[in-house]
C-alpha atoms as a PDB file:
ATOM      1  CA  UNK A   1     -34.407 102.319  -3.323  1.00  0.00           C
ATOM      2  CA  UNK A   2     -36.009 102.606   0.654  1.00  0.00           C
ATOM      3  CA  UNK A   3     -38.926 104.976  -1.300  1.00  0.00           C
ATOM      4  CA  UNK A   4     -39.608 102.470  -4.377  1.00  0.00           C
ATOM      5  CA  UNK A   5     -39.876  99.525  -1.969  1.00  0.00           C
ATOM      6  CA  UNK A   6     -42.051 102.011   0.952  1.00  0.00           C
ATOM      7  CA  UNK A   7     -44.127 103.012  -2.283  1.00  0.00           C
ATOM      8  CA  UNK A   8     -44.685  99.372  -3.559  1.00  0.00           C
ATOM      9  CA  UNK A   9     -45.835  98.002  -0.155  1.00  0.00           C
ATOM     10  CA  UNK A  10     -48.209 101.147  -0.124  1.00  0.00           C
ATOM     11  CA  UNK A  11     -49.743 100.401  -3.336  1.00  0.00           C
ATOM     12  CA  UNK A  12     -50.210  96.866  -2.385  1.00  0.00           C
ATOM     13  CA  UNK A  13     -51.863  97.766   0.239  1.00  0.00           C
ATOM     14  CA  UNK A  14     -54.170  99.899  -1.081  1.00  0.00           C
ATOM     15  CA  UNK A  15     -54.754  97.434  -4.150  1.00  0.00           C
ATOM     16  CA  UNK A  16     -55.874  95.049  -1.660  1.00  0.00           C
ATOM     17  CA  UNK A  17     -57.960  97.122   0.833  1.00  0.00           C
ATOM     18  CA  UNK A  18     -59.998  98.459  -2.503  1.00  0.00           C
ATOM     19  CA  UNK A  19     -60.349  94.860  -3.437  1.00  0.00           C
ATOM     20  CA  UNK A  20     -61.638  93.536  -0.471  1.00  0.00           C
ATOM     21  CA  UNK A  21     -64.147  96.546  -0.358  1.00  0.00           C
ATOM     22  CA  UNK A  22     -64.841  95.818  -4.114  1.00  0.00           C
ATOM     23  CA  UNK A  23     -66.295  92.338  -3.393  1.00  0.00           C
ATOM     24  CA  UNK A  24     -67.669  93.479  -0.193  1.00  0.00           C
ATOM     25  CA  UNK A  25     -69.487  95.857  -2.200  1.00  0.00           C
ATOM     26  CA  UNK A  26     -70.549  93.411  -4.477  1.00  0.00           C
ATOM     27  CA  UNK A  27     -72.165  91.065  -2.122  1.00  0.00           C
ATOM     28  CA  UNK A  28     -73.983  93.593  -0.234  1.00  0.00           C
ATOM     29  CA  UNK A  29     -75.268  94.844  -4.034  1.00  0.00           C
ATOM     30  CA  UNK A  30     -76.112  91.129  -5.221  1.00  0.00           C
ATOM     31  CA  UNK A  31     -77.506  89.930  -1.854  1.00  0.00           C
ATOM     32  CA  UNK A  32     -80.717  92.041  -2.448  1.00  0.00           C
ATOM     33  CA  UNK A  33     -81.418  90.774  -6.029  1.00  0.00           C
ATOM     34  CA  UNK A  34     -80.965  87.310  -4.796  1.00  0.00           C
ATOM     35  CA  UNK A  35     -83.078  87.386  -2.176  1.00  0.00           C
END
């Protein structure tokens, strides 16, 4: 149970680390093309 719950709060973090580098990447991708 201790490993499932360790392993989810991993995997949420990681989901939102990626994310938040995902639309960082995006910006700094679009931000040229806009300007």
């Amino acid at each position: 149970m201790k490993v499932g719950i360790l392993a989810c709060k991993v995997s949420w973090h990681v989901q939102s680390l990626l994310n938040a580098l995902g639309q960082r990447g995006v910006e700094a991708h679009s931000f040229p093309i806009t300007r």
